[in-house]
N, C-alpha and C. Protein backbone atom coordinates (compact mmCIF):
# COMPACT_ATOMS: atom_id res chain seq x y z
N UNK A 1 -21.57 -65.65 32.70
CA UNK A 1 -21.84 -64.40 33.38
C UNK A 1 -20.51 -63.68 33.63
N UNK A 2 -20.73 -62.45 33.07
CA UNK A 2 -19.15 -61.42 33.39
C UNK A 2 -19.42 -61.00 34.55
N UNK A 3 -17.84 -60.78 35.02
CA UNK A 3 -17.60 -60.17 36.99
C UNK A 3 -17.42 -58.97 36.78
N UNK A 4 -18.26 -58.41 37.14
CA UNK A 4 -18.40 -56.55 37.09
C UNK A 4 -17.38 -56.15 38.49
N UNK A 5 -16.43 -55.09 38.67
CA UNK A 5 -15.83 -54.30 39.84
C UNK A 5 -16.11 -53.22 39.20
N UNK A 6 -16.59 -52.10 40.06
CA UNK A 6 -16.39 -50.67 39.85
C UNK A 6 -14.72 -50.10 40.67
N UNK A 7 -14.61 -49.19 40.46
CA UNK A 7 -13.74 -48.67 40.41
C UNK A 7 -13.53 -47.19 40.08
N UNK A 8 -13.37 -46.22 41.30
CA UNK A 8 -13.58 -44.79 41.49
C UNK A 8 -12.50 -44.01 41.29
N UNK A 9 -12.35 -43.32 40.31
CA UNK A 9 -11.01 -42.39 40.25
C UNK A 9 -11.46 -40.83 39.96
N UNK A 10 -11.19 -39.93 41.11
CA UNK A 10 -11.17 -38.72 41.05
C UNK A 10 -9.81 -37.72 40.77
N UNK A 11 -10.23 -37.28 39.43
CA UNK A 11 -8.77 -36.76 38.53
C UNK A 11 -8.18 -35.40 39.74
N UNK A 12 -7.13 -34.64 39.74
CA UNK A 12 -6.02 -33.92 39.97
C UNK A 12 -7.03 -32.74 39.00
N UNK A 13 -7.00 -31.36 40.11
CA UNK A 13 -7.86 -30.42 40.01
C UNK A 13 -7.04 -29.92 38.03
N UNK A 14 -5.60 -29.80 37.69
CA UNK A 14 -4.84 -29.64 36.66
C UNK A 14 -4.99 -30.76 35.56
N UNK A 15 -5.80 -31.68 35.88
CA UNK A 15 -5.47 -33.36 34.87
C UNK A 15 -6.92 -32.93 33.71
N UNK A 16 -6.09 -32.91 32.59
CA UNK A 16 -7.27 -32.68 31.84
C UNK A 16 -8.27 -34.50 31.94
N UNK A 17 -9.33 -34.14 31.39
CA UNK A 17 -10.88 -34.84 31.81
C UNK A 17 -9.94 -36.18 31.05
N UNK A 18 -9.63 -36.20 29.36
CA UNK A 18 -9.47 -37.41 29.12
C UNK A 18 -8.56 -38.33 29.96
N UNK A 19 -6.91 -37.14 30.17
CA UNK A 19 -6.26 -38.27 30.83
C UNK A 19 -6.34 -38.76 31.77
N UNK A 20 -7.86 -38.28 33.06
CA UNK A 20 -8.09 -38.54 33.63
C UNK A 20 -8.87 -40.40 33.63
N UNK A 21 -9.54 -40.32 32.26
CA UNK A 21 -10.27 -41.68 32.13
C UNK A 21 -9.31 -42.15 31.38
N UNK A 22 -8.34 -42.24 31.02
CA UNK A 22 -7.16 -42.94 30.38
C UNK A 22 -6.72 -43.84 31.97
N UNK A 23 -6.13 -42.63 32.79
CA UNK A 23 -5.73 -43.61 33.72
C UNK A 23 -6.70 -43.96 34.62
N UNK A 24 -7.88 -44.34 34.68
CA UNK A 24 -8.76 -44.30 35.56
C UNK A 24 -9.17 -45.73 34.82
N UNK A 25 -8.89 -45.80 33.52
CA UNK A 25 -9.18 -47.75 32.54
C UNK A 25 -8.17 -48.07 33.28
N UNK A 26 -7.24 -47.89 32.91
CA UNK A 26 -6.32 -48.38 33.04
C UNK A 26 -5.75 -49.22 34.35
N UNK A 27 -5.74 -48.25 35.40
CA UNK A 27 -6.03 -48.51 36.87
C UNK A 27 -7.26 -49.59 37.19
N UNK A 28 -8.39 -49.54 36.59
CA UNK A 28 -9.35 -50.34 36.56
C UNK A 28 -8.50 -52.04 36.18
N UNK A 29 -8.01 -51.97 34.81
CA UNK A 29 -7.67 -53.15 34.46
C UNK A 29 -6.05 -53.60 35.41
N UNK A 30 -5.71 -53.04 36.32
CA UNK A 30 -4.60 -53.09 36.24
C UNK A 30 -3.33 -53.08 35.59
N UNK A 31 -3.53 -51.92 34.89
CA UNK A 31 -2.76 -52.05 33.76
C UNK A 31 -1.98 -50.30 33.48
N UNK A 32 -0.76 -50.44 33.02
CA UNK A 32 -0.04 -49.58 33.17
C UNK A 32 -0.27 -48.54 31.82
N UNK A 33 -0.49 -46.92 32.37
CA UNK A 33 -1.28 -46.35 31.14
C UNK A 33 -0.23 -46.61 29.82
N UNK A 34 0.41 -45.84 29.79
CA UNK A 34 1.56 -46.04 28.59
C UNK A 34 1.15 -47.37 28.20
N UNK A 35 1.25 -48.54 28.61
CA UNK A 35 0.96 -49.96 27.81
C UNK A 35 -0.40 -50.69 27.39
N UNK A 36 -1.52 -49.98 28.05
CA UNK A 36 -2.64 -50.24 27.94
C UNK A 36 -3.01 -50.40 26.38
N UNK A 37 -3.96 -51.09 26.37
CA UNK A 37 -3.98 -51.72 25.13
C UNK A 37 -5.37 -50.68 24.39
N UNK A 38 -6.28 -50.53 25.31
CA UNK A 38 -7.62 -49.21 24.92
C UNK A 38 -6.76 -48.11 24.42
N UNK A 39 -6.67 -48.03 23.12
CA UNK A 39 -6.88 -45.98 23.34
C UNK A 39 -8.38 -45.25 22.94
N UNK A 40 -8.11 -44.36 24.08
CA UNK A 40 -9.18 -43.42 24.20
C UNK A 40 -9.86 -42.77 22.76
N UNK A 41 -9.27 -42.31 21.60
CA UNK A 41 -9.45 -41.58 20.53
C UNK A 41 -10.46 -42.79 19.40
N UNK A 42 -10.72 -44.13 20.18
CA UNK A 42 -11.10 -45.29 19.40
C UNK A 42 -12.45 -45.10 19.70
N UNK A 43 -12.60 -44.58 21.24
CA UNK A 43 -14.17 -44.31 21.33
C UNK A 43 -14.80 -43.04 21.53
N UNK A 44 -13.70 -42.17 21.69
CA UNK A 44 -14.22 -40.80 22.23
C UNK A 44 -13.58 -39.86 21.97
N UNK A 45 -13.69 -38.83 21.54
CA UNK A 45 -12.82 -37.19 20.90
C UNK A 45 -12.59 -36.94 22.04
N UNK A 46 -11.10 -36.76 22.79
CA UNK A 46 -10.80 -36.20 23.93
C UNK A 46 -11.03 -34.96 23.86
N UNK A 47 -10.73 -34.29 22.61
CA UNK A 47 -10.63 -32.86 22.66
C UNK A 47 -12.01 -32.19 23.22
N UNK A 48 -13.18 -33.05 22.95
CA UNK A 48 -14.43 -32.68 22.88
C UNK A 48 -15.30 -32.90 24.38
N UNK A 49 -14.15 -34.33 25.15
CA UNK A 49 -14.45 -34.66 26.11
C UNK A 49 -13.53 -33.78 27.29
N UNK A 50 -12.50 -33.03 26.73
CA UNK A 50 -11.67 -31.90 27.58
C UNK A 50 -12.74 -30.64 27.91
N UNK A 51 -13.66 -30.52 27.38
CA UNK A 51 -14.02 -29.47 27.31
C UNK A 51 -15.58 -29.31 27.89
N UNK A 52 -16.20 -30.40 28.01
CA UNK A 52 -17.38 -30.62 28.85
C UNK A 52 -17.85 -30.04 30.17
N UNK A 53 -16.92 -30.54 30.88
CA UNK A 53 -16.96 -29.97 32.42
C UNK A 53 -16.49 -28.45 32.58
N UNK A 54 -16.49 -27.43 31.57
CA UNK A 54 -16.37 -25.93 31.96
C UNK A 54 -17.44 -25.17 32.35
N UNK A 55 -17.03 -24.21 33.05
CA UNK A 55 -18.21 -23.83 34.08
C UNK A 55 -19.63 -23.63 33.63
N UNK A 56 -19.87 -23.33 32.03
CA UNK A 56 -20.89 -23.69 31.21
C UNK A 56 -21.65 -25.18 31.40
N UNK A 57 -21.14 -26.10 31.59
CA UNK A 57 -22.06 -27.27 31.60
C UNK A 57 -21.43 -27.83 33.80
N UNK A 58 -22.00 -26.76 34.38
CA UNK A 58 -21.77 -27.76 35.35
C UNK A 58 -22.86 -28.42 36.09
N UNK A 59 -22.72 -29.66 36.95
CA UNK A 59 -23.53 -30.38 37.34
C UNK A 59 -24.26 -31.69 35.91
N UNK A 60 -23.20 -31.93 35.55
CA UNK A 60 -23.86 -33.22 34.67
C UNK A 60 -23.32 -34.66 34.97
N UNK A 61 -23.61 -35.13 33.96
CA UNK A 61 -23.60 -36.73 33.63
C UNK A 61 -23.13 -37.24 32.27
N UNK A 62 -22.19 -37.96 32.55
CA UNK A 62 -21.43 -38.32 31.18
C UNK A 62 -21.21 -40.20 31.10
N UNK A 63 -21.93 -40.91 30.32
CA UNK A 63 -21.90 -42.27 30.40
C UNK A 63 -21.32 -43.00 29.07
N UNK A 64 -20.37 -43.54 28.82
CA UNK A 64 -20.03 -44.10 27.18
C UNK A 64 -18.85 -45.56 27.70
N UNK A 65 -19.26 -46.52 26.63
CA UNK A 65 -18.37 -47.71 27.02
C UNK A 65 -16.84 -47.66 26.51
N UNK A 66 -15.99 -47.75 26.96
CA UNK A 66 -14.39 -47.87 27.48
C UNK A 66 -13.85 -49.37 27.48
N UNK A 67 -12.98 -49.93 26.13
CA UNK A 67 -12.81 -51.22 26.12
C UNK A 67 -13.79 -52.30 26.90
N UNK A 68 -13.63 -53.06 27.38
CA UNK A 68 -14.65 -53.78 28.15
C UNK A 68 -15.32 -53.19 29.83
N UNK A 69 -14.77 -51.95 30.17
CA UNK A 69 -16.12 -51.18 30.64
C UNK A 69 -16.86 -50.11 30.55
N UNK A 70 -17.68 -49.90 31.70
CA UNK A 70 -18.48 -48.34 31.17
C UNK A 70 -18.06 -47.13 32.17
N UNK A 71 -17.44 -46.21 31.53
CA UNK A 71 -16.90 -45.20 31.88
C UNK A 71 -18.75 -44.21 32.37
N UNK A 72 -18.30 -43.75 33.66
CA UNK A 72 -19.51 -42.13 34.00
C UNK A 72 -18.30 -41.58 35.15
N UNK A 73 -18.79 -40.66 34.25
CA UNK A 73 -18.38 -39.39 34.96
C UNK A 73 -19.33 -38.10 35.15
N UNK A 74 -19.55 -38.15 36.43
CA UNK A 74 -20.15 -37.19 37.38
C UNK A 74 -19.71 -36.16 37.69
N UNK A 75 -20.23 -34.98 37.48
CA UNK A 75 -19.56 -33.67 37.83
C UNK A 75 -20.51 -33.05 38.95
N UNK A 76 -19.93 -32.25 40.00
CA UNK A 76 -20.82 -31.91 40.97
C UNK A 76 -21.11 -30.05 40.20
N UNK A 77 -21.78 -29.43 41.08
CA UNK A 77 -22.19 -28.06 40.96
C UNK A 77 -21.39 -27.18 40.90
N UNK A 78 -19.79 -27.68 41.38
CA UNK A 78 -18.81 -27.07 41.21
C UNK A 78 -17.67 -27.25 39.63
N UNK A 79 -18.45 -28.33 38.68
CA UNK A 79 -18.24 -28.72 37.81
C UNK A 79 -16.60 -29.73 37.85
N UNK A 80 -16.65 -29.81 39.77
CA UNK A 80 -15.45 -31.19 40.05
C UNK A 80 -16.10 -32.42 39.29
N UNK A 81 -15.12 -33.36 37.95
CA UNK A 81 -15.59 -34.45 38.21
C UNK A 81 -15.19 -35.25 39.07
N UNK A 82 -15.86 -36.89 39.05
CA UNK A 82 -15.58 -38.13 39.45
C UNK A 82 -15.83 -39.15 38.33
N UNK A 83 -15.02 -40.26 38.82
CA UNK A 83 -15.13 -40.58 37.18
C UNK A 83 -15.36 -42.44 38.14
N UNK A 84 -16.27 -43.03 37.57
CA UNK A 84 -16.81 -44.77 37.74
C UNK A 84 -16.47 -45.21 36.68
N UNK A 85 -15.60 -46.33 36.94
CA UNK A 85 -15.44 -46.97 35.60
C UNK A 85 -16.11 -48.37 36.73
N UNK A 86 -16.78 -48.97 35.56
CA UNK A 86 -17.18 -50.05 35.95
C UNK A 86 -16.39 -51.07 34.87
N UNK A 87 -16.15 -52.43 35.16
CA UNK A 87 -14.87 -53.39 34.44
C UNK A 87 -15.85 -54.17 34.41
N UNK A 88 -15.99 -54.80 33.08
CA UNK A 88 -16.77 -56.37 32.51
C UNK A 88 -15.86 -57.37 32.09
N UNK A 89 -14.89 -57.97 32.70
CA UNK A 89 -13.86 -58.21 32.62
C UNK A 89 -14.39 -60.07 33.12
């Protein structure tokens, strides 16, 4: 049986969305972004994931797996996200 921790990181109003879940794994694994061993572009088009939360799509839900966890990111009505990484570690 894997030990699940979640783990809550709400990005910097300026931090685009990916590098927000870059360091938000990363932080999850304890692990320093620059050295982290996940890159993002292995599971997900940042460019495509930069661009989600504009005032066109606000109030959603975004769920996709992130090295060994599962990345959601929640956007409120103001199209602020929050980002859950949950760790299967």
């Amino acid at each position: 049986m894997r030990d699940t921790q979640e783990f809550f990181y709400e990005p910097n109003e300026d931090e685009p969305l990916s590098t927000a879940v870059v360091t938000a794994v990363a932080e999850a694994h304890h692990e320093d972004v620059i050295e982290q061993k996940w890159v993002i572009s292995d599971d997900i088009n940042a460019d495509a994931l930069d661009g989600l939360f504009q005032q066109n799509n606000l109030k959603m839900t975004l769920q996709f797996e992130a090295d060994s966890t599962t990345a959601t990111i929640v956007a409120d009505k103001n199209g602020n996200p929050v980002i859950k990484i949950e760790s299967h570690r």
